[in-house]
Protein backbone atom coordinates (compact mmCIF):
# COMPACT_ATOMS: atom_id res chain seq x y z
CA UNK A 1 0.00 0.00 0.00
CA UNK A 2 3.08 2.30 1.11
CA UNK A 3 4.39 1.79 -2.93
CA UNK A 4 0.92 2.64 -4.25
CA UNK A 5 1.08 5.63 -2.42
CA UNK A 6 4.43 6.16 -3.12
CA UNK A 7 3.97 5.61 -6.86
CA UNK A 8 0.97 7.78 -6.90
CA UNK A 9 2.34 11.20 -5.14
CA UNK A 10 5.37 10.33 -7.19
CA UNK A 11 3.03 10.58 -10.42
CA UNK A 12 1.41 13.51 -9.04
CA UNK A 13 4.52 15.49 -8.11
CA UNK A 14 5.60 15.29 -12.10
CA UNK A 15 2.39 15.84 -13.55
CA UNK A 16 2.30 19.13 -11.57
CA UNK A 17 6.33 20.33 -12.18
CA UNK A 18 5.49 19.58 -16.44
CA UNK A 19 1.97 21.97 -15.76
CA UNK A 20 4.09 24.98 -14.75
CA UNK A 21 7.23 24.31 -17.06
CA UNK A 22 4.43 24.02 -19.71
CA UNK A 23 2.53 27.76 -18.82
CA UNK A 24 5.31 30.14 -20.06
CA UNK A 25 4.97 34.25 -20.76
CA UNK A 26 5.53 33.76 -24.24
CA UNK A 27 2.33 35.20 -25.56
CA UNK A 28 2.94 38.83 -25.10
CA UNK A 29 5.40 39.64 -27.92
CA UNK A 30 4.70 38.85 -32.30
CA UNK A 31 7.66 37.76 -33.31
CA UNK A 32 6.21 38.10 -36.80
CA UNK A 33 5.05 42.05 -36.23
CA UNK A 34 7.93 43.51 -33.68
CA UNK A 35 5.93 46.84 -33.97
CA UNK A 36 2.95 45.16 -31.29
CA UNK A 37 3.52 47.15 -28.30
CA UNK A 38 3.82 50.88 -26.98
CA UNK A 39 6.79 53.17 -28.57
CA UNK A 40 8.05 56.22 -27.23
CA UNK A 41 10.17 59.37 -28.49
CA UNK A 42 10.71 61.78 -26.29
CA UNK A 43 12.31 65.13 -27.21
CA UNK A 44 13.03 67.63 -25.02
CA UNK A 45 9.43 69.13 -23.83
CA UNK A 46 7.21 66.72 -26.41
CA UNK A 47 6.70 62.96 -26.18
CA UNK A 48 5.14 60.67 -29.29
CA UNK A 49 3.85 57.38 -27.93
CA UNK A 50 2.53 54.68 -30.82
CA UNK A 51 0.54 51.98 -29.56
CA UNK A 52 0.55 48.86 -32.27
CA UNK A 53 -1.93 45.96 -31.72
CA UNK A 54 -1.95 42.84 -33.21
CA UNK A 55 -5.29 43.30 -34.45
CA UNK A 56 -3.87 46.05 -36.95
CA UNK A 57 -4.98 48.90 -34.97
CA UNK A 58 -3.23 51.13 -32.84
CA UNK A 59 -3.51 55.20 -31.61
CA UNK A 60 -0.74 57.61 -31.59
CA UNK A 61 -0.48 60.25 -28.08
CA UNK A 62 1.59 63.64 -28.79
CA UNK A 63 1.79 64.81 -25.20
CA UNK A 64 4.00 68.41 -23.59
CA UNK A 65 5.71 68.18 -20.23
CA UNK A 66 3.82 71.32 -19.36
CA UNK A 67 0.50 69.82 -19.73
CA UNK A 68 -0.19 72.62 -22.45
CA UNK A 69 -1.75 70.50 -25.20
CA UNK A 70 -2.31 66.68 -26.20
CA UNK A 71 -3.80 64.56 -29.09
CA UNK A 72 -4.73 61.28 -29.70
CA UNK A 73 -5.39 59.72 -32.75
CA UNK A 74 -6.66 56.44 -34.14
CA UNK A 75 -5.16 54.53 -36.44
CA UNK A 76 -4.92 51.53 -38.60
CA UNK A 77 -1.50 50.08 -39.71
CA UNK A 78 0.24 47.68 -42.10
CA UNK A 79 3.83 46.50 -41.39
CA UNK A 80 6.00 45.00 -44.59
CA UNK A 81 8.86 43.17 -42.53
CA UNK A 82 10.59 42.64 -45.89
CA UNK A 83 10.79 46.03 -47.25
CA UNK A 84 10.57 47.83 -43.70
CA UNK A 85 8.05 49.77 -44.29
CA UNK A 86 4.87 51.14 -42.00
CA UNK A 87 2.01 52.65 -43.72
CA UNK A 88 -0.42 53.98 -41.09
CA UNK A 89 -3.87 54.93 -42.12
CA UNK A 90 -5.10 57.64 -39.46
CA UNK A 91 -9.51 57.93 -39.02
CA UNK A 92 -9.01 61.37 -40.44
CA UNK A 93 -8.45 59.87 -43.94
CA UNK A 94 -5.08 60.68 -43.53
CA UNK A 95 -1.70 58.39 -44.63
CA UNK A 96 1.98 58.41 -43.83
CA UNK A 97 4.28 56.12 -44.75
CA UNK A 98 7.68 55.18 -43.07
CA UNK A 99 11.01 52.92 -43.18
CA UNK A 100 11.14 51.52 -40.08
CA UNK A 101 14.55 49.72 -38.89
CA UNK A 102 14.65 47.90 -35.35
CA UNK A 103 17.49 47.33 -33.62
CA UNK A 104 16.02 45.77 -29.97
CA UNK A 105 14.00 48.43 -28.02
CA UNK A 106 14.73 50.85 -30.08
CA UNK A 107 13.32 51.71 -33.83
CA UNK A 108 14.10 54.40 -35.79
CA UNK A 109 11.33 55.45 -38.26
CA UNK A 110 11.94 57.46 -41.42
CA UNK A 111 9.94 59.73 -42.77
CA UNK A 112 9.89 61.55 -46.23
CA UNK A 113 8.46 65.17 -46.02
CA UNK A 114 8.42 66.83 -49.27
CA UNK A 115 9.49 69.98 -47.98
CA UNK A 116 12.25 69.06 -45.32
CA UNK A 117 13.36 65.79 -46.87
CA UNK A 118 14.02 62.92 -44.74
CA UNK A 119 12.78 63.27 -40.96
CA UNK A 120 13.92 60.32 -38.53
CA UNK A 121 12.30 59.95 -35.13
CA UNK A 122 13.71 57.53 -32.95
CA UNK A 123 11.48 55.35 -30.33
CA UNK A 124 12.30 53.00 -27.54
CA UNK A 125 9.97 50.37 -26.38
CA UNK A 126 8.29 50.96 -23.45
């Protein structure tokens, strides 16, 4: 009876350590879209926060350190992982496109404004 018992909490105990091995935090990142999550820039006075879901969607925050003004728009978003490029589609109608390289937590997104030329903005994963 002792070996049954034995045998059994034995069975039990390994059961239970390959349930919690098994349950890892490995759903929060896309390795296939490495935009999902929340971006920052922040220049001196001004922050610009993208939020990118995996659904497609995300919102874009433009926030001062003197609480003086803030915006937040909605937005939809395709990411080419090939070519780099982000086209963002804002509820306004509105479209910009960017180069986007990542290098870890940080990305660096290129812009081309007719007037000024080439505009970078770098982020850092928050």
């Amino acid at each position: 009876m002792k070996t049954l018992r034995l045998i059994g909490t034995t069975l039990l105990m390994v059961v239970l350590c390959l349930n919690f091995t098994a349950c890892g935090d490995d759903d929060d990142d896309d390795p296939s879209n490495p935009l999902v999550g929340v971006w920052q820039n922040d220049d001196e006075g001004e922050h610009l926060r993208w939020t990118f879901r995996n659904d497609g969607s995300g919102e874009e925050h433009l926030f001062y350190d003197d609480d003086s003004e803030s915006y937040t728009y909605q937005f939809t978003y395709t990411y080419d992982s090939k070519s780099n490029t982000l086209i963002i589609n804002y509820d306004d109608d509105d479209t910009d496109k960017y180069t986007i390289n990542i290098n870890g937590n940080t990305m660096i997104a290129a812009y081309n404004d007719n007037k000024e030329g080439i505009i970078e903005t770098t982020f850092k994963k928050k």
